[in-house]
PDB file of N, CA and C in Angstrom:
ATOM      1  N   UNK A   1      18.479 -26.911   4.147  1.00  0.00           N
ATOM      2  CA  UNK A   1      17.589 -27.485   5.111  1.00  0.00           C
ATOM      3  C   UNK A   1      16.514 -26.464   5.459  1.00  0.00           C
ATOM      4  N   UNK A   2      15.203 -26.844   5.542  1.00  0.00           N
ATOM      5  CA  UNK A   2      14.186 -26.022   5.888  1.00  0.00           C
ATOM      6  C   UNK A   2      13.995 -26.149   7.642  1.00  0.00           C
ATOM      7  N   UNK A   3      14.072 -25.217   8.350  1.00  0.00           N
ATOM      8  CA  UNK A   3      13.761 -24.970   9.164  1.00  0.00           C
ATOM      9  C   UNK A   3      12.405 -24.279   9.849  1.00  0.00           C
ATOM     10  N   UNK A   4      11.514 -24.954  10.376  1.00  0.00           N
ATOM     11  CA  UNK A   4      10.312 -24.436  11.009  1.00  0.00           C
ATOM     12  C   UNK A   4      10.197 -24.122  12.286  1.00  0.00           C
ATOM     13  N   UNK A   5      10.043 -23.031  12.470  1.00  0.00           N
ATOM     14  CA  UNK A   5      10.171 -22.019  14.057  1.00  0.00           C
ATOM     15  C   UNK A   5       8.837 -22.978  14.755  1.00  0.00           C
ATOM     16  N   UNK A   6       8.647 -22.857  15.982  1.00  0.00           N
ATOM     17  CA  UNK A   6       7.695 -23.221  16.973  1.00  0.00           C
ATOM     18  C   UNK A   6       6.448 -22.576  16.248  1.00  0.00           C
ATOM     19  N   UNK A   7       6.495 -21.198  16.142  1.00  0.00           N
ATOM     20  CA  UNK A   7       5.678 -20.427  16.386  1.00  0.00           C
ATOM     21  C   UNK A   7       4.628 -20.436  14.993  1.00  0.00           C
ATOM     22  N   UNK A   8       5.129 -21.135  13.988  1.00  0.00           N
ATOM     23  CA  UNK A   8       4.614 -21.185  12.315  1.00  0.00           C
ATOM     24  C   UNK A   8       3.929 -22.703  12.682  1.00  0.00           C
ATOM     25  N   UNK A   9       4.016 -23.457  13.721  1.00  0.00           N
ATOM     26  CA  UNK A   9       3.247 -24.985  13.795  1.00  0.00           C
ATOM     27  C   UNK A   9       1.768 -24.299  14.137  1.00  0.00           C
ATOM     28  N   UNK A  10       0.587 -25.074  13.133  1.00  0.00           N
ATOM     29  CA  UNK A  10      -0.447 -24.422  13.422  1.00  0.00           C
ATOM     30  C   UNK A  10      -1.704 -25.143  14.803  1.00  0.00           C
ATOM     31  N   UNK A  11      -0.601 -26.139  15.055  1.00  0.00           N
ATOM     32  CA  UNK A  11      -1.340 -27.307  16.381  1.00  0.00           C
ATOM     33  C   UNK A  11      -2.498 -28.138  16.137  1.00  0.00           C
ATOM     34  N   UNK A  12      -2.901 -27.629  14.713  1.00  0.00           N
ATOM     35  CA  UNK A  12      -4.426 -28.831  14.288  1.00  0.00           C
ATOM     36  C   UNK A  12      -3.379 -29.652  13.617  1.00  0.00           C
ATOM     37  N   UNK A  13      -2.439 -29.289  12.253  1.00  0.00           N
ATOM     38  CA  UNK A  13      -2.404 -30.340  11.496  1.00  0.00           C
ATOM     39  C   UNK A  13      -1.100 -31.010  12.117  1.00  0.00           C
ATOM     40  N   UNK A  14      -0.347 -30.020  12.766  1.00  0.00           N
ATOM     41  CA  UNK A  14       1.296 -30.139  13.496  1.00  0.00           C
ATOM     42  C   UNK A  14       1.014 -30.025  14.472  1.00  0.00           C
ATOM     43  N   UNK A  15       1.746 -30.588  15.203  1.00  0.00           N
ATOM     44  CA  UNK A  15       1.515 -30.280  17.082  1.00  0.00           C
ATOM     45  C   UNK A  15       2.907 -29.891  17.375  1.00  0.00           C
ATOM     46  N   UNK A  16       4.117 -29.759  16.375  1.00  0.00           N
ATOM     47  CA  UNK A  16       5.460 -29.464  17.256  1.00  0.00           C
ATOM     48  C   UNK A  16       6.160 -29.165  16.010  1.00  0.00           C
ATOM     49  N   UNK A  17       7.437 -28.528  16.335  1.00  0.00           N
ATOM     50  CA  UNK A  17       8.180 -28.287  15.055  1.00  0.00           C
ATOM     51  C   UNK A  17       9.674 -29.441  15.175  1.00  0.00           C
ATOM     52  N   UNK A  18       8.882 -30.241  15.852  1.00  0.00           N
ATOM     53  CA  UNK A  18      10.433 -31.386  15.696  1.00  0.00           C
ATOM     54  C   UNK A  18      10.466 -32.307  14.546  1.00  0.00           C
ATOM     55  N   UNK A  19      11.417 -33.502  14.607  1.00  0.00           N
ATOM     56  CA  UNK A  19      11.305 -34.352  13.177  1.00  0.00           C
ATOM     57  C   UNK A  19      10.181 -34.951  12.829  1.00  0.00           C
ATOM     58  N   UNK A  20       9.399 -34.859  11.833  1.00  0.00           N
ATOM     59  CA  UNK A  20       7.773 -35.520  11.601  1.00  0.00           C
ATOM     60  C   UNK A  20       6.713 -34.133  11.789  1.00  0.00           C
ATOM     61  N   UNK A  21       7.034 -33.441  12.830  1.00  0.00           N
ATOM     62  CA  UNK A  21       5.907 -32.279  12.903  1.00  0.00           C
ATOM     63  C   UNK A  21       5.102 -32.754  13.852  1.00  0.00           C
ATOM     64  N   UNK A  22       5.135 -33.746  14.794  1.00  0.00           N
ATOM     65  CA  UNK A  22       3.928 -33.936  15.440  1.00  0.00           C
ATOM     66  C   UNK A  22       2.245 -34.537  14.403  1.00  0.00           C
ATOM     67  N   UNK A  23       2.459 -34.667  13.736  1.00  0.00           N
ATOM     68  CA  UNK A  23       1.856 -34.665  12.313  1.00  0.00           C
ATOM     69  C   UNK A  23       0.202 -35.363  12.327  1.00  0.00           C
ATOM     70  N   UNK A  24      -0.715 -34.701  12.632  1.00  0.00           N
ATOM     71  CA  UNK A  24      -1.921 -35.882  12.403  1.00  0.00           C
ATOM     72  C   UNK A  24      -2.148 -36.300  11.292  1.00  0.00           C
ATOM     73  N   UNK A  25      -2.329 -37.401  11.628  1.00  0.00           N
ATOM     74  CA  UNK A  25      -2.073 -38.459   9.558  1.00  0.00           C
ATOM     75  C   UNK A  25      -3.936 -38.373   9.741  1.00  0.00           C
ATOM     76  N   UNK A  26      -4.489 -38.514  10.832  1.00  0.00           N
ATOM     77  CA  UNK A  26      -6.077 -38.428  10.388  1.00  0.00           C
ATOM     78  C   UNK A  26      -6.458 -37.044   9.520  1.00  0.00           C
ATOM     79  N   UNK A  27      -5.919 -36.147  10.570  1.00  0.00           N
ATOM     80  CA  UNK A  27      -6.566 -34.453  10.105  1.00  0.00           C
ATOM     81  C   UNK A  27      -5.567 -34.338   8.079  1.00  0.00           C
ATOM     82  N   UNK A  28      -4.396 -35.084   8.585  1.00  0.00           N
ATOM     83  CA  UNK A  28      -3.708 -34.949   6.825  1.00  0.00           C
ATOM     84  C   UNK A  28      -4.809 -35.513   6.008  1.00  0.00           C
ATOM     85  N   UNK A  29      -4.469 -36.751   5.864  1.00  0.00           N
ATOM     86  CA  UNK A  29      -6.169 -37.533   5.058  1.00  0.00           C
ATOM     87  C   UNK A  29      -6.942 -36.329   4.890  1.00  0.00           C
ATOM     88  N   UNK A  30      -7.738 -36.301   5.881  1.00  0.00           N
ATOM     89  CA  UNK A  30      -9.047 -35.789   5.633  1.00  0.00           C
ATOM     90  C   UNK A  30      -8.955 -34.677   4.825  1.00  0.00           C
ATOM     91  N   UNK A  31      -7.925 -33.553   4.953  1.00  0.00           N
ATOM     92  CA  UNK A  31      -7.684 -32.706   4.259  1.00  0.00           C
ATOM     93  C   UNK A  31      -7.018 -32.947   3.136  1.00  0.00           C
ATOM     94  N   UNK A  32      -6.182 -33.632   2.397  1.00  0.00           N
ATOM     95  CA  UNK A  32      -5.822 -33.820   1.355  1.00  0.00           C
ATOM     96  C   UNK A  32      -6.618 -34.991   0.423  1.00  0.00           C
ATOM     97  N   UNK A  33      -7.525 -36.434   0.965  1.00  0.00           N
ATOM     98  CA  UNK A  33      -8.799 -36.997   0.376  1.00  0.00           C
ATOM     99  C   UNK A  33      -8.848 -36.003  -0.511  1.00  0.00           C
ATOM    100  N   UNK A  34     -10.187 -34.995  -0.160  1.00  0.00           N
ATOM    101  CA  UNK A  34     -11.050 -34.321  -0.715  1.00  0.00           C
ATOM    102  C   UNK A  34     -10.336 -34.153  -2.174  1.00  0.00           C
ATOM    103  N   UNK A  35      -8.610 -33.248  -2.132  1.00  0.00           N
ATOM    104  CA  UNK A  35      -8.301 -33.050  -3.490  1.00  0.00           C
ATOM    105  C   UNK A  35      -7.809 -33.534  -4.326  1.00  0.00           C
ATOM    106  N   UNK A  36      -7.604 -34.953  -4.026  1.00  0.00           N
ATOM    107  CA  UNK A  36      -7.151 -36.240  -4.637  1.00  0.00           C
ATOM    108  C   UNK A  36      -7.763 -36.123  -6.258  1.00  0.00           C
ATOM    109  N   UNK A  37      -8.947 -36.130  -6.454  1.00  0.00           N
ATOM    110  CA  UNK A  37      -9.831 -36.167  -7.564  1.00  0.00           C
ATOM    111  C   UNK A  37      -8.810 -34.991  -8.373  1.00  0.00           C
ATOM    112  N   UNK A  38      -8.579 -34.138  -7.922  1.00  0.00           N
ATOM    113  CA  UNK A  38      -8.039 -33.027  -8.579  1.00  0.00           C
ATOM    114  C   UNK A  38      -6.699 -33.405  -9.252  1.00  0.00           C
ATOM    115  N   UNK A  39      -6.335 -34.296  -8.310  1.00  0.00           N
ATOM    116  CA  UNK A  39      -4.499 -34.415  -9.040  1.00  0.00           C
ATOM    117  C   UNK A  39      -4.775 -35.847 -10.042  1.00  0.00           C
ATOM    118  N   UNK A  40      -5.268 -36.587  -9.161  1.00  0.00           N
ATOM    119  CA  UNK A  40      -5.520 -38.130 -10.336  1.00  0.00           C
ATOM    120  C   UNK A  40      -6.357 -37.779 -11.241  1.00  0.00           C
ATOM    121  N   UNK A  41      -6.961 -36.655 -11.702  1.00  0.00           N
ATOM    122  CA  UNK A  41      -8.088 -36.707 -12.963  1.00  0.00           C
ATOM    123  C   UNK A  41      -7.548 -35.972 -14.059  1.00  0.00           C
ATOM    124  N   UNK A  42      -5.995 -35.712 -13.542  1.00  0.00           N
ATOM    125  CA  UNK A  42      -5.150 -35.096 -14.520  1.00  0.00           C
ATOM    126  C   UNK A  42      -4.610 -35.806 -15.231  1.00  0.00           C
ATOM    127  N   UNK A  43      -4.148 -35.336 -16.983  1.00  0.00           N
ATOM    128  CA  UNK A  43      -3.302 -37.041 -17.944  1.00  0.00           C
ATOM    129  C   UNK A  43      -2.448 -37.186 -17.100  1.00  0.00           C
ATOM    130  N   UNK A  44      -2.167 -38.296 -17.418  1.00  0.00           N
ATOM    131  CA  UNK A  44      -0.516 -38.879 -16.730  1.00  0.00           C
ATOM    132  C   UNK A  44       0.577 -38.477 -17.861  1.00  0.00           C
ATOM    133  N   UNK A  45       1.625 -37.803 -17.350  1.00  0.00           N
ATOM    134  CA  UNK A  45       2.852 -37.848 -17.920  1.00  0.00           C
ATOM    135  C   UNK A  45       3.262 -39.055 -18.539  1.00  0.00           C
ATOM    136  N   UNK A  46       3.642 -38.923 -19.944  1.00  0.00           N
ATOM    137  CA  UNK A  46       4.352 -40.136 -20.332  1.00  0.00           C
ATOM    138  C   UNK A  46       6.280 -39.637 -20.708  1.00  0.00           C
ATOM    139  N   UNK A  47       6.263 -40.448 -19.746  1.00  0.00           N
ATOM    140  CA  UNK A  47       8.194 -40.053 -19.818  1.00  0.00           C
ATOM    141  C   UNK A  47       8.700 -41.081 -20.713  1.00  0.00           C
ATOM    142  N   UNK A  48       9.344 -41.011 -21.410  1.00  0.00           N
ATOM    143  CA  UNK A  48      10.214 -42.090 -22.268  1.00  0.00           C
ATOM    144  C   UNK A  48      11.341 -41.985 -21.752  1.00  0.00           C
ATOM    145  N   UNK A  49      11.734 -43.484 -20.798  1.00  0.00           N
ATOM    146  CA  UNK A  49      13.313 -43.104 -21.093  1.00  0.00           C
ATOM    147  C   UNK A  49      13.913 -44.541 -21.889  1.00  0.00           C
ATOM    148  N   UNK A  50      15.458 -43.863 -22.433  1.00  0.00           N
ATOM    149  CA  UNK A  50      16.289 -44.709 -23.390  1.00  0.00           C
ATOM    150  C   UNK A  50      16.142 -46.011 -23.092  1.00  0.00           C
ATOM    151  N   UNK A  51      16.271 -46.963 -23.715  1.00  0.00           N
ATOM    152  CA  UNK A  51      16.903 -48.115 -23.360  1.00  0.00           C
ATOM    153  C   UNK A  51      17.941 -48.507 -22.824  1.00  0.00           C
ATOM    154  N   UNK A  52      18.467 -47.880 -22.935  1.00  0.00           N
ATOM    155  CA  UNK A  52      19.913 -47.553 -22.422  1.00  0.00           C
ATOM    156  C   UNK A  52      20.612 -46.492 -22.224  1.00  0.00           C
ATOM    157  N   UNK A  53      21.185 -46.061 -21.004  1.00  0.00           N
ATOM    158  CA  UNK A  53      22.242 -44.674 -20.614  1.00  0.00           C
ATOM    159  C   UNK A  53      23.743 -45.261 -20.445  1.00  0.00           C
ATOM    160  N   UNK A  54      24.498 -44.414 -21.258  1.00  0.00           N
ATOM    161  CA  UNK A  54      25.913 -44.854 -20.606  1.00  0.00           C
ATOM    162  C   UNK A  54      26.127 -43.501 -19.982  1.00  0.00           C
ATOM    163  N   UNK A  55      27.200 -43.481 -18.317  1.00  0.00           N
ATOM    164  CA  UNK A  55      26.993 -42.322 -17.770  1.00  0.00           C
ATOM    165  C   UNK A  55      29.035 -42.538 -17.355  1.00  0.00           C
ATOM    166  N   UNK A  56      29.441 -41.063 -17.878  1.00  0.00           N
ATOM    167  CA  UNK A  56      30.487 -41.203 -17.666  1.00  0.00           C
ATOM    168  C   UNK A  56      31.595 -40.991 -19.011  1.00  0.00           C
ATOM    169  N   UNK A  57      33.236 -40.988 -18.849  1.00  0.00           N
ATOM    170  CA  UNK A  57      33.682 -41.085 -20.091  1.00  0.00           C
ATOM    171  C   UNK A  57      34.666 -41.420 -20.334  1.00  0.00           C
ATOM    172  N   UNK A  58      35.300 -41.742 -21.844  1.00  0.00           N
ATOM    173  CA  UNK A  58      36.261 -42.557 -22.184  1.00  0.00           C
ATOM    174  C   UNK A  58      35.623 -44.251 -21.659  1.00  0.00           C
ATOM    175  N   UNK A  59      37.189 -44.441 -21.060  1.00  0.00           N
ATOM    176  CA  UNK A  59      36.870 -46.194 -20.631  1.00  0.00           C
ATOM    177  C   UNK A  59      36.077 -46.469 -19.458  1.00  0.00           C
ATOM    178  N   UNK A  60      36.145 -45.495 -18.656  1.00  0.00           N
ATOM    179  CA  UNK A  60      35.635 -45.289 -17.768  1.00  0.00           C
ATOM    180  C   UNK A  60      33.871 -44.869 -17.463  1.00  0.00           C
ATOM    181  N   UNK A  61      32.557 -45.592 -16.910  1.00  0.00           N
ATOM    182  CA  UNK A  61      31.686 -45.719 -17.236  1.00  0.00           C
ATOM    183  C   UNK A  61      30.696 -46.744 -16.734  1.00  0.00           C
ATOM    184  N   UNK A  62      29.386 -45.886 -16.340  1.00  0.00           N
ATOM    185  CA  UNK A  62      28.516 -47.008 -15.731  1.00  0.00           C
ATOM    186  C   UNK A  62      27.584 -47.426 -16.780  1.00  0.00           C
ATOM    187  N   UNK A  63      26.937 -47.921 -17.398  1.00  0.00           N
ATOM    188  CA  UNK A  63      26.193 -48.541 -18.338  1.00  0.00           C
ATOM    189  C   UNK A  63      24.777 -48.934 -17.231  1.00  0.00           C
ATOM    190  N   UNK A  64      23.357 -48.152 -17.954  1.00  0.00           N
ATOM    191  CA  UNK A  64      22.345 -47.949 -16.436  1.00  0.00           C
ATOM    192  C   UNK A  64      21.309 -48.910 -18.314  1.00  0.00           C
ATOM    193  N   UNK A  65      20.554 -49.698 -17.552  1.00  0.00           N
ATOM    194  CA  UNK A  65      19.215 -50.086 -18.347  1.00  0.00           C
ATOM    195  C   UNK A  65      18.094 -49.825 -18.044  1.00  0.00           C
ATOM    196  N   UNK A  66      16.889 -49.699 -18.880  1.00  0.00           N
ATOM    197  CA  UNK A  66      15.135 -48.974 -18.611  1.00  0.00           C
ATOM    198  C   UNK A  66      14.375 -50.114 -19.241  1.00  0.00           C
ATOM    199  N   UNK A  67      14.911 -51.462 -19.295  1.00  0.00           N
ATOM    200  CA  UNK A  67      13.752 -51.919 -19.817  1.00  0.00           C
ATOM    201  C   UNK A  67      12.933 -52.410 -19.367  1.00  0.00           C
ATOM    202  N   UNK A  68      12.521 -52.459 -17.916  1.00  0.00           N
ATOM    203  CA  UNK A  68      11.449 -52.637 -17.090  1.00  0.00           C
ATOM    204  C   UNK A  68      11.022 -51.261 -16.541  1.00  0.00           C
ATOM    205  N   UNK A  69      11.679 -50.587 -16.893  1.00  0.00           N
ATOM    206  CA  UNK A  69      10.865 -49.192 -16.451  1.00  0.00           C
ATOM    207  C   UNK A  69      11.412 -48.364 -15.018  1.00  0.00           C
ATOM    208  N   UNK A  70      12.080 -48.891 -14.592  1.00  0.00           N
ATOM    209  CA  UNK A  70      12.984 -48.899 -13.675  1.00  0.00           C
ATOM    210  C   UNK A  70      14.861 -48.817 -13.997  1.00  0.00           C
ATOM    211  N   UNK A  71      15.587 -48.536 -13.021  1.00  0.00           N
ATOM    212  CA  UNK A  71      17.112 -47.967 -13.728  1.00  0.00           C
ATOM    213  C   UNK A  71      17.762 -48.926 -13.460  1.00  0.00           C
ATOM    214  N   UNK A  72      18.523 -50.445 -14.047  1.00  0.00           N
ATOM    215  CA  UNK A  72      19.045 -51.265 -13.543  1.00  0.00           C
ATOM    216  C   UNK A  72      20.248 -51.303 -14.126  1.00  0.00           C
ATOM    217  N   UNK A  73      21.145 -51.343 -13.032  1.00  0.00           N
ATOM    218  CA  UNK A  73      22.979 -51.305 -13.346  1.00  0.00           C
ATOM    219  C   UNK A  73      23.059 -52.696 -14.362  1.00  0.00           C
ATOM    220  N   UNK A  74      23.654 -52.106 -14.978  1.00  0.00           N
ATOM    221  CA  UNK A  74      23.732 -53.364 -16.574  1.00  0.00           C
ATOM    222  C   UNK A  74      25.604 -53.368 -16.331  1.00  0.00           C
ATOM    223  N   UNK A  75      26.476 -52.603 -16.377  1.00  0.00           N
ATOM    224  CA  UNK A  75      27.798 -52.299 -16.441  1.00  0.00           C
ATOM    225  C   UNK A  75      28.148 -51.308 -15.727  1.00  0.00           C
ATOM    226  N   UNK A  76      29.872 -51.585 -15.481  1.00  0.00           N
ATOM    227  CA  UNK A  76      30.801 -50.479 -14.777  1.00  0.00           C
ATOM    228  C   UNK A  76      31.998 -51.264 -15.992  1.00  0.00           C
ATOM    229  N   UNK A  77      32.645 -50.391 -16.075  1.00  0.00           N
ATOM    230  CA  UNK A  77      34.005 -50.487 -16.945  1.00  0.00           C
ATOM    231  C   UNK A  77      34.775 -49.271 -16.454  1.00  0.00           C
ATOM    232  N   UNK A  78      35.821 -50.253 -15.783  1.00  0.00           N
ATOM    233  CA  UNK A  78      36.947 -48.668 -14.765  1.00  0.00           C
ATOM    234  C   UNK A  78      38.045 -48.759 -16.053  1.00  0.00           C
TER     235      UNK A  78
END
């Protein structure tokens, strides 16, 4: 767990060191906007995953599917 002292909150972008930070979502925006261009003008990763994972062993085993691109429980066999 990361812990942030009082004294490291800098009061523009955080106003407190409790859960959330006190957090201005305007002053965030405005400061992270600008470098947007920087991260989206980068290639996109192309991940391949399997068509299929079996996870586990012997008889025992979850059977996970990717063919929407997403991880969908296909099987369990206890």
């Amino acid at each position: 767990m990361l812990i942030i002292h009082p004294d490291e909150v800098d009061g523009v972008l955080c106003k407190n060191a409790d859960h959330g930070l006190g957090l201005d979502f305007f002053k965030f925006f405005e400061i992270v906007i600008p470098s947007l261009d920087k991260v989206l003008g980068q290639p996109k990763l192309d991940i391949q995953f399997p068509k299929e994972a079996k996870v586990g062993n012997g008889e025992t085993y979850i059977k996970i599917g990717y063919e929407n691109g997403l991880p969908e429980l296909k099987e369990i066999t206890w």
